[in-house]
Protein backbone atom coordinates (compact mmCIF):
# COMPACT_ATOMS: atom_id res chain seq x y z
CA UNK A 1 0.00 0.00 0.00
CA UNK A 2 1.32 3.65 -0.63
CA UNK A 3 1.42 6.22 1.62
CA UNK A 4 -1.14 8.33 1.66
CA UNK A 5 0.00 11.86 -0.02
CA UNK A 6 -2.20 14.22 2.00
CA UNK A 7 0.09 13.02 5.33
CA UNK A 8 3.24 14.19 3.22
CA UNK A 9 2.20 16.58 1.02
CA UNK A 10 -0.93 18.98 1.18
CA UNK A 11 -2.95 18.66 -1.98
CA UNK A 12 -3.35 22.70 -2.40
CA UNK A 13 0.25 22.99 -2.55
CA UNK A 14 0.02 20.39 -5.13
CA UNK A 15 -2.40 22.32 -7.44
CA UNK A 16 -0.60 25.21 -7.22
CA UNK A 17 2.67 23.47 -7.91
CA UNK A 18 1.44 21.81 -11.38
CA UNK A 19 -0.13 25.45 -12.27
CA UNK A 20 3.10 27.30 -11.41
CA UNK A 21 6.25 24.55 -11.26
CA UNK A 22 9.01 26.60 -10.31
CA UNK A 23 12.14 25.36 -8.49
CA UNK A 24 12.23 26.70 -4.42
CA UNK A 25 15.40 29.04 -3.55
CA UNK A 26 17.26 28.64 -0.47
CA UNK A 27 15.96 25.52 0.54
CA UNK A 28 19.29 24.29 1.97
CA UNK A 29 19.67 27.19 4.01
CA UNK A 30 16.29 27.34 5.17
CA UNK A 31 16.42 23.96 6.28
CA UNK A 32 19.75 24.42 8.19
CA UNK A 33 18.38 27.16 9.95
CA UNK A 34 15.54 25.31 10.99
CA UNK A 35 17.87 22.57 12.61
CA UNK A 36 19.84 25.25 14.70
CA UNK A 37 15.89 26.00 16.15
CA UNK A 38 15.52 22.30 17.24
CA UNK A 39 19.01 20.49 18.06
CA UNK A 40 22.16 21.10 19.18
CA UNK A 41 25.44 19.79 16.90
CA UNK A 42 28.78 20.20 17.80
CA UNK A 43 30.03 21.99 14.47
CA UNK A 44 28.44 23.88 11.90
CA UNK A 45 29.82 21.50 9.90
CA UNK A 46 27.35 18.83 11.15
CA UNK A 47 24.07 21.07 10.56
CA UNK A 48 25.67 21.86 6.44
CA UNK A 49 26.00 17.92 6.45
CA UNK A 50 22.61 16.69 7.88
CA UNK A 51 20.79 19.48 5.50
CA UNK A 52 22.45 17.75 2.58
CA UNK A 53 21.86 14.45 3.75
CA UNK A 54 18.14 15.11 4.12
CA UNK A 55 17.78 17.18 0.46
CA UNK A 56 19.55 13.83 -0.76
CA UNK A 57 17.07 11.47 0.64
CA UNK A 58 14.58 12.85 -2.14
CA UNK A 59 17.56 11.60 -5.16
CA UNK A 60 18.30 8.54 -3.53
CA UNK A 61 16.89 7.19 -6.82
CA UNK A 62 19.75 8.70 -8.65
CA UNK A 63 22.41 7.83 -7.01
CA UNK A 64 24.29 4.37 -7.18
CA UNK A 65 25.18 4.16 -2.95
CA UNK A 66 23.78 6.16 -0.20
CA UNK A 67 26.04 6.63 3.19
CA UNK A 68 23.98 5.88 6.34
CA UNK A 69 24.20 8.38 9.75
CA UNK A 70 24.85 6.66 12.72
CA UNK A 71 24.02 9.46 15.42
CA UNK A 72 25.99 8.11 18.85
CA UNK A 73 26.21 9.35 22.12
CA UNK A 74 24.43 9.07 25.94
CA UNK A 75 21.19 8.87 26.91
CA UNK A 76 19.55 12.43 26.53
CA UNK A 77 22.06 13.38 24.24
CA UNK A 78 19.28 14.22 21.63
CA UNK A 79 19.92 11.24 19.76
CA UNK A 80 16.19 10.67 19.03
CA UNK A 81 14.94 14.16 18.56
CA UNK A 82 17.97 14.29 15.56
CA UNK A 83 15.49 10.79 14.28
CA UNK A 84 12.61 12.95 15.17
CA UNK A 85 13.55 15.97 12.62
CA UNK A 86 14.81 13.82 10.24
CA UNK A 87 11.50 11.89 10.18
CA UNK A 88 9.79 15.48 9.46
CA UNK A 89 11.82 16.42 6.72
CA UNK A 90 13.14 12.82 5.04
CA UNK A 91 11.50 11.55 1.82
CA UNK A 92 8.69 8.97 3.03
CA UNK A 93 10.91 8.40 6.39
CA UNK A 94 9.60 5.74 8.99
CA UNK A 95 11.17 6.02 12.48
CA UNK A 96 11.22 2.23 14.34
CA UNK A 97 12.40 0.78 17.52
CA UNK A 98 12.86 -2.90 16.35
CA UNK A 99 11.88 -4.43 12.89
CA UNK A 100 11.56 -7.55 11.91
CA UNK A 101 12.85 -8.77 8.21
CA UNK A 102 9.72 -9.07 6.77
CA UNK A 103 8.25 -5.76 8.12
CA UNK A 104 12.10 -3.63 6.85
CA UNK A 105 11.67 -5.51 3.11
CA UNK A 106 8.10 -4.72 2.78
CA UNK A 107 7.99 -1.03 4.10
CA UNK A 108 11.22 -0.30 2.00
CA UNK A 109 10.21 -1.94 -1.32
CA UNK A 110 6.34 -0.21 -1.20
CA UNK A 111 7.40 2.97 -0.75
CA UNK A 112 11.14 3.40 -1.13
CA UNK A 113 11.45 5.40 2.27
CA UNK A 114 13.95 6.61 4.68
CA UNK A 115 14.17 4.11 7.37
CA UNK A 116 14.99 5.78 10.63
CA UNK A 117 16.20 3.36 13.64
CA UNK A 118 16.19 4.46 17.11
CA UNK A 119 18.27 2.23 19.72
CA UNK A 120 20.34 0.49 17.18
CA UNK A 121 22.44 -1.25 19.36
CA UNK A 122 19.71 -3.82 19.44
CA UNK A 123 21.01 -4.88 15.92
CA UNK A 124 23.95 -6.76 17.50
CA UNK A 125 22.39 -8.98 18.97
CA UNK A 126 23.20 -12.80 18.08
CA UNK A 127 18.71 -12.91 16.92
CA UNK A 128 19.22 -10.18 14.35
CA UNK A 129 22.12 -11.28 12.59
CA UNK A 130 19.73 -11.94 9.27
CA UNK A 131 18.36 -8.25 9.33
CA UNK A 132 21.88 -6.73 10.29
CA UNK A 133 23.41 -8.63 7.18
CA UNK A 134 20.44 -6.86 4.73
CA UNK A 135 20.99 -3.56 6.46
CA UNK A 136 24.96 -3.77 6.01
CA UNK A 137 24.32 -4.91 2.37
CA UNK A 138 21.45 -1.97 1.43
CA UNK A 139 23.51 0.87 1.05
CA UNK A 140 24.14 0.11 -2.84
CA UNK A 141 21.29 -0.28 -5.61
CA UNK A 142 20.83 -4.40 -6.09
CA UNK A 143 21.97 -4.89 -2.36
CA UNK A 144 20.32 -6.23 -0.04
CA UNK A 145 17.68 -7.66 -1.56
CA UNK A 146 14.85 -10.39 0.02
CA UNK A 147 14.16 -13.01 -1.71
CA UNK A 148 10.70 -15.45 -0.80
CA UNK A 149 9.40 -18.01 -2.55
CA UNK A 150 5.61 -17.58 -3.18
CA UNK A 151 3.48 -19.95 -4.47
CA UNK A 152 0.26 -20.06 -6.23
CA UNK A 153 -1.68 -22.35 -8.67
CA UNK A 154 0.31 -21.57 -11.33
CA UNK A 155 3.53 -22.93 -9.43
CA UNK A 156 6.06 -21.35 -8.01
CA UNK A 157 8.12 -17.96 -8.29
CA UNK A 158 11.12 -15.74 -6.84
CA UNK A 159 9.68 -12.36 -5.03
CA UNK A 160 12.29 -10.02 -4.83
CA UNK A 161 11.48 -7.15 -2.15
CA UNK A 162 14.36 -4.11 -2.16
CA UNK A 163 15.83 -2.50 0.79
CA UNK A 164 18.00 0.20 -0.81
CA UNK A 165 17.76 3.62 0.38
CA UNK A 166 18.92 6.34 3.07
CA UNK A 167 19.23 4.96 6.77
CA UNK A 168 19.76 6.48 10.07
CA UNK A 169 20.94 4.92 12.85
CA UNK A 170 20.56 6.24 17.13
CA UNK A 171 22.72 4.33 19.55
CA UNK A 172 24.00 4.78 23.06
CA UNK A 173 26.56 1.83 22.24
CA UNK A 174 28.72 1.37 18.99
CA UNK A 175 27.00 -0.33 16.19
CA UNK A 176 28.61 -3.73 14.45
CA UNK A 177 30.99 -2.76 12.42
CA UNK A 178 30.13 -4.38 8.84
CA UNK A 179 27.11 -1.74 9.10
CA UNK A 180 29.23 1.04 10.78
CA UNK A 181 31.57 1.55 7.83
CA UNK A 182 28.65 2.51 5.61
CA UNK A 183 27.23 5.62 8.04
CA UNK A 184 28.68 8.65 8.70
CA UNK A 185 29.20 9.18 12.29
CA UNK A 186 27.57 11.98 14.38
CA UNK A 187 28.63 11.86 17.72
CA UNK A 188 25.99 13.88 20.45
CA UNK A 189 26.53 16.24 23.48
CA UNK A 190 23.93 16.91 25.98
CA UNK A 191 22.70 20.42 24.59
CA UNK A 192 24.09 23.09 26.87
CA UNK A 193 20.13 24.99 26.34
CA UNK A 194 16.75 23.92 26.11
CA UNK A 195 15.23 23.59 22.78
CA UNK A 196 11.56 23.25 21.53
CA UNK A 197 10.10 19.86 20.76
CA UNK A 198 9.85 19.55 16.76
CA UNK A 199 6.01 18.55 17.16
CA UNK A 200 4.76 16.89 14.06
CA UNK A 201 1.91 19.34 13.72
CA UNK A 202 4.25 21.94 13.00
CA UNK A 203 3.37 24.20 9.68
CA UNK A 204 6.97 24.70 9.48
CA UNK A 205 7.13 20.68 8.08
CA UNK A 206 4.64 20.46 5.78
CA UNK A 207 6.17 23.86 4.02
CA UNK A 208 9.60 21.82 3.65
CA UNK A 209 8.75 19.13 2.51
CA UNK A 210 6.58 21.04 0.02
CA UNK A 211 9.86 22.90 -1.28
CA UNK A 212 11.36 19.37 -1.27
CA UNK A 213 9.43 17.85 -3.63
CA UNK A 214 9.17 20.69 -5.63
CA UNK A 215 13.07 20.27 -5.89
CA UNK A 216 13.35 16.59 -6.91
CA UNK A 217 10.65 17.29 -9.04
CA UNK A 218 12.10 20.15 -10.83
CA UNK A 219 16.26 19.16 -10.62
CA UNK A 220 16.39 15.56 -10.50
CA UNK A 221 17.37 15.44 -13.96
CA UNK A 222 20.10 18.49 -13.03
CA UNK A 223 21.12 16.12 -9.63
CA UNK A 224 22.10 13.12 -11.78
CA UNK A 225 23.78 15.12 -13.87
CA UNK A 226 25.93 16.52 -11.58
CA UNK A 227 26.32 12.74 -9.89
CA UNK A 228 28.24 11.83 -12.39
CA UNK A 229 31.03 14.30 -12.26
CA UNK A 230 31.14 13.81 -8.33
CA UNK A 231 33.81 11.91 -6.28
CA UNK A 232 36.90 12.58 -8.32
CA UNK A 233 39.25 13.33 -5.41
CA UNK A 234 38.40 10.43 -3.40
CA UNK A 235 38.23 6.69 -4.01
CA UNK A 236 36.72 3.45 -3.00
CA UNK A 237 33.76 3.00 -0.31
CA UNK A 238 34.49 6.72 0.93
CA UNK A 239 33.90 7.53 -3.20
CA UNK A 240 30.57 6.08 -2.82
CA UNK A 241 29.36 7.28 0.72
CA UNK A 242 30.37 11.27 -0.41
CA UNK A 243 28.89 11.30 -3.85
CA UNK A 244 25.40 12.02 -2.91
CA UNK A 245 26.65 14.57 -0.30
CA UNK A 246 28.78 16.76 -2.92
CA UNK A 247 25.93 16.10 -5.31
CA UNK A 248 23.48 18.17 -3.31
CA UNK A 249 26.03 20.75 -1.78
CA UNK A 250 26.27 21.64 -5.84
CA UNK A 251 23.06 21.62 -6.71
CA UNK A 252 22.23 24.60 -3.73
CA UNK A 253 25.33 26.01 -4.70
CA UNK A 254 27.01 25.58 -1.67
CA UNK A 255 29.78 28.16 -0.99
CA UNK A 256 32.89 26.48 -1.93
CA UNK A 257 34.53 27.00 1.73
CA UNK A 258 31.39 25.70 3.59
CA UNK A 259 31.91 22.69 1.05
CA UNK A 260 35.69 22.37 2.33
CA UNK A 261 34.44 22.30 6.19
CA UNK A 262 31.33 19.55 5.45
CA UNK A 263 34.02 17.55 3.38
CA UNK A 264 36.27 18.24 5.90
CA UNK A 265 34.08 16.41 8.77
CA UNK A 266 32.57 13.38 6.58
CA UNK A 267 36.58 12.53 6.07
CA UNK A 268 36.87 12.79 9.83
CA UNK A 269 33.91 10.86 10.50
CA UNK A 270 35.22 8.31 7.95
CA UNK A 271 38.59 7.41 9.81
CA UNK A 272 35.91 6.21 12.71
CA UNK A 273 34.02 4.38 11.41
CA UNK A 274 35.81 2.15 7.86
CA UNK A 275 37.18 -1.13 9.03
CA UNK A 276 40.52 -0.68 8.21
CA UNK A 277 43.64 -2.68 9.94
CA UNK A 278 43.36 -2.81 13.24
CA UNK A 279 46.13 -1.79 16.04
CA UNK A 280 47.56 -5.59 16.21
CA UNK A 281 47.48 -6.33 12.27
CA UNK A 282 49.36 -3.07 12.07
CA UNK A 283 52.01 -4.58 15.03
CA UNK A 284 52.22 -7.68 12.18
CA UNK A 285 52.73 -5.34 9.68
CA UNK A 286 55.57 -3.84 11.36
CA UNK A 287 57.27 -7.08 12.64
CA UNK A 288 57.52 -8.50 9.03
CA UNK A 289 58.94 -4.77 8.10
CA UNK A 290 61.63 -5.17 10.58
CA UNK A 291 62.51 -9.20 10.44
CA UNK A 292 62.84 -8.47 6.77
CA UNK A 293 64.45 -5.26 6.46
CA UNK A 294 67.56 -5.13 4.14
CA UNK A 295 66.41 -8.83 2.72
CA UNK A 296 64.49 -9.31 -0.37
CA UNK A 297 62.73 -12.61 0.53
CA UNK A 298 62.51 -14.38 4.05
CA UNK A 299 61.00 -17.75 4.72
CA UNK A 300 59.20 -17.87 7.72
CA UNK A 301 56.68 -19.64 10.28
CA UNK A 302 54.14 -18.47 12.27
CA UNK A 303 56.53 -19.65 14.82
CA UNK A 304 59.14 -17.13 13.62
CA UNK A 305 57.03 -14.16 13.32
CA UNK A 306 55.38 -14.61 16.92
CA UNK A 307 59.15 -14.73 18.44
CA UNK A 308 59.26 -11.55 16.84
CA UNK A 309 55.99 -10.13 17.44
CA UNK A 310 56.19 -11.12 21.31
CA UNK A 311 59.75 -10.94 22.81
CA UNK A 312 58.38 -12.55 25.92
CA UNK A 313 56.93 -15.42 23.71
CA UNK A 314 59.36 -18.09 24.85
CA UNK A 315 58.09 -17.94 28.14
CA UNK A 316 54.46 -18.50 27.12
CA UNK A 317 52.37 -21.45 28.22
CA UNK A 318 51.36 -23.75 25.55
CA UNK A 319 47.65 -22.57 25.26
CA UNK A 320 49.02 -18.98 25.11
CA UNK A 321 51.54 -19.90 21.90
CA UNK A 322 48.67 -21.84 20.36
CA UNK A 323 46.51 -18.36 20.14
CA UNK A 324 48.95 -16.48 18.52
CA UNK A 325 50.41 -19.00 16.44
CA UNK A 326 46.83 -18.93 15.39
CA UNK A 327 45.87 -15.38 15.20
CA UNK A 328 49.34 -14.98 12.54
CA UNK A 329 48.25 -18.08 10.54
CA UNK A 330 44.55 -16.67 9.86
CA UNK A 331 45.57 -12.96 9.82
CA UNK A 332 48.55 -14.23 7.28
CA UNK A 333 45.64 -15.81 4.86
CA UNK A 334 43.44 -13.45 5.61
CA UNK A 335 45.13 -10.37 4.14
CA UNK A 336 47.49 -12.60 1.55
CA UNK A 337 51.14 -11.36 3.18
CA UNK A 338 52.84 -14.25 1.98
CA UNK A 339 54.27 -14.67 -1.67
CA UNK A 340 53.47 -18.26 -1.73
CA UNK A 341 53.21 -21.39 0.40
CA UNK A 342 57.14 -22.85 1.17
CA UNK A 343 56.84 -26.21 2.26
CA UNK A 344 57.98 -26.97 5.71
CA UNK A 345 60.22 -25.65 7.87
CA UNK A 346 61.15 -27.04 11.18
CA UNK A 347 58.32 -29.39 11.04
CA UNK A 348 55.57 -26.12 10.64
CA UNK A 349 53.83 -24.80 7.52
CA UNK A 350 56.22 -22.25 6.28
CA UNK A 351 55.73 -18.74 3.98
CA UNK A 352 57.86 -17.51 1.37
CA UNK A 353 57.52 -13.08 2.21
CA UNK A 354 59.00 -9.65 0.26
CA UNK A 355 59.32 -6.59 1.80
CA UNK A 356 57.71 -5.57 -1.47
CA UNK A 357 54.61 -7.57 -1.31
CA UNK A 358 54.30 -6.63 2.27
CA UNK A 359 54.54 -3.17 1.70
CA UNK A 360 52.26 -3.63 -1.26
CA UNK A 361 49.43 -4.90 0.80
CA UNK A 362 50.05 -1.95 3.36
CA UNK A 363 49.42 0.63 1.11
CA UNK A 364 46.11 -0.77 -0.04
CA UNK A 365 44.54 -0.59 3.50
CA UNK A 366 45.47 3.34 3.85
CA UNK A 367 42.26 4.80 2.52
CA UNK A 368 42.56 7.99 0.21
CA UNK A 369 41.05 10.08 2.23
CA UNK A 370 41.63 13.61 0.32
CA UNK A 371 39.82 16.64 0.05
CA UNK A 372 41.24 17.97 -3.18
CA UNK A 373 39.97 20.92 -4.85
CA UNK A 374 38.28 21.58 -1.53
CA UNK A 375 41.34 22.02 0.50
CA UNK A 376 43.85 20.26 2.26
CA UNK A 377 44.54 16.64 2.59
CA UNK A 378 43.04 14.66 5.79
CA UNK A 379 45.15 11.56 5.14
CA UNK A 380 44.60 8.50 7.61
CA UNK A 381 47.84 8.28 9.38
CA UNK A 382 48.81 5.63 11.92
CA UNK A 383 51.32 6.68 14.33
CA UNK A 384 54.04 4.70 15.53
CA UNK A 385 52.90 1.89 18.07
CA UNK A 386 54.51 1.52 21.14
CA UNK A 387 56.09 -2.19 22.20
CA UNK A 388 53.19 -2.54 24.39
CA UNK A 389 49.87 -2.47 22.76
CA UNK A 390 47.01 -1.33 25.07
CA UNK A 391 48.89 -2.62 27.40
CA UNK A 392 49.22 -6.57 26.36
CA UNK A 393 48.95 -7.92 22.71
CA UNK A 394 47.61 -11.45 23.50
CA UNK A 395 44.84 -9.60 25.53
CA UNK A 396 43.62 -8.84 21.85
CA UNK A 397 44.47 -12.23 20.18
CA UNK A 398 42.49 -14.04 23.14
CA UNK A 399 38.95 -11.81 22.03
CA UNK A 400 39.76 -12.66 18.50
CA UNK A 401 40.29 -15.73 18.69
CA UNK A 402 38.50 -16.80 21.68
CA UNK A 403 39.10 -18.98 24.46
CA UNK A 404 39.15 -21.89 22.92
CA UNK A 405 41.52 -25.33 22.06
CA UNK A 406 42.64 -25.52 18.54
CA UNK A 407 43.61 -28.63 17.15
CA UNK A 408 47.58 -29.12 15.65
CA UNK A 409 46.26 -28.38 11.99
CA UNK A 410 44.63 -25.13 12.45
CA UNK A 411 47.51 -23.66 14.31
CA UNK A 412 49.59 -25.15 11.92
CA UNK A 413 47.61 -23.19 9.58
């Protein structure tokens, strides 16, 4: 069933759009300005953003990806009043506590809505792993798609129910990461003032959302146009997740420092939340650096790396070794570090490495992450790491690879 229009869009303002269908002015400043009159952000940054990110929701159709918000902090931090005004203003928005699978496919594919979730953190949960994988999976056109089988007299079919489109995420606790590396994080202070409660009866919504129709229905054509030329200075997943962004900030023509500032925080919000290496495959990194700096190629074990990556690893117990003979062996496959397989050595699976092919791999896990014609660069960096990593490195092997006995071959492995 479709929505009905009169709850989105008044039918007057209809009639007198079709007898007089000129594009609205301002609209991205008008909106902005309505923000500061409801919620406190942290940066005027964030307000530019959200505007954009709301205009968007109305092109979603022209657009190949669409970056998710995931709006963080503590309770009363205004978390769901920023769900609240984005449920005024987003195109056919739907703001939910929990959701099933069936109930996200169906009100997604019937009316290709914004689909606003407050108290995310339920989504980690071991029961909603299903849903969690569609939501990680929806940001791009063609993903996450449901498929059913129905069947009638005539036999039996494929239905194919869509969940693509612009998502919004409220937590007190940090989201799983497969879904957190397609949102732009927004991270919430307890306002310092009181602001008003965006009812829903509020004249003030209806009029936006009449100007934002009147936009998509009037630019779209001049949106996906733009699209196209969008991007060029960045690359990858952060490519996708800032297209739809810059494509808006150009349509409202944007001044071109504003631009640099909103581009300026979506890159810092990116080096939160993209899964890149983390702080002990970084340590690995480093330890293959140094065992084979001035050699070309090195053949190793796991054994020989884990001397290496743990001085104190001769002292070990036998259950410690095993986990981080383990982690190396999985972490080694898992990111292809090795050249090729080298027989055995000392009675262990041994790897043929190159500082090359090492270094090779590296650089593919440092995001490009730069503003170009906008500004200056805001590269992700990692800084030196000290030789003791949050205090203990097997702390972090033992949560990755759990507390568990592995058997000779997967260690070996």
């Amino acid at each position: 069933m479709l929505l009905r229009v009169k709850d989105r869009w008044d039918k007057n303002k209809i009639l007198s759009f079709t007898k007089n269908p000129e594009p609205p002015k301002g609209l991205y400043q008008e909106i902005k300005n309505t923000l500061k009159q409801y919620i406190e952000f942290q940066t005027e940054a964030v307000y530019g953003l959200v505007t954009a990110w709301i205009i968007a929701t109305y092109f979603h159709r022209c657009f190949h990806a669409y970056p998710f918000l995931f709006i963080y902090g503590k309770k009363q931090s205004g978390k769901s009043r920023s769900l609240d005004l984005l449920e005024r203003l987003s195109f056919n928005a739907m703001k939910v506590k929990g959701v099933s699978v069936p109930s996200l496919a169906d009100s997604i594919d019937g009316v290709r809505g914004t689909f606003l979730n407050d108290q995310a953190e339920e989504l980690s949960k071991r029961k909603n792993t299903e849903i969690l994988g569609i939501l990680s999976d929806s940001y791009t056109i063609g993903g996450g798609k449901r498929r059913v089988v129905n069947i009638t007299n005539n036999g039996r079919g494929i239905l194919e129910f869509e969940t693509y489109g612009p998502k919004a995420f409220a937590s007190i606790k940090e989201i799983d990461s497969d879904l957190k590396d397609r949102c732009i994080e927004i991270t919430m202070l307890r306002a310092i003032k009181e602001f008003p409660y965006p009812d829903a009866y509020l004249t003030i919504w209806d009029d936006l959302r009449d100007k934002l129709y009147k936009l998509l229905l009037t630019r779209w054509s001049e949106a996906r146009n733009i699209y196209q030329d969008t991007g060029k200075d960045v690359s990858h997943r952060i490519k996708e997740l800032w297209r739809p962004i810059e494509t808006i900030l150009r349509l409202e023509a944007v001044p071109v420092e504003e631009m640099k500032e909103i581009k300026g925080f979506f890159l810092e919000s990116m080096q939160e939340t993209q899964n890149e290496l983390t702080e002990y495959e970084i340590k690995l990194f480093e330890t293959l650096k140094e065992i084979l700096k001035g050699k070309e190629k090195e053949i190793l074990t796991s054994t020989d790396i884990a001397e290496k990556l743990k001085p104190e690893y001769a002292t070990m117990n036998d259950k410690e070794k095993r986990g981080i003979q383990t982690w190396i062996g999985r972490t080694l496959n898992q990111l292809s570090l090795y050249n090729r397989h080298a027989g055995k050595k000392d009675g262990r699976k041994a790897y043929e490495f190159s500082s090359g092919h090492i270094e090779n791999v590296y650089r593919r896990y440092q995001p490009d992450t730069t503003s170009g014609d906008y500004g200056e660069t805001y590269g992700l960096s990692h800084k030196p790491l000290s030789d003791n990593i949050q205090g203990d490195l097997e702390t972090g092997i033992e949560e990755m690879v759990g507390d568990t006995h592995t058997p000779e071959k997967e260690i070996e492995i």
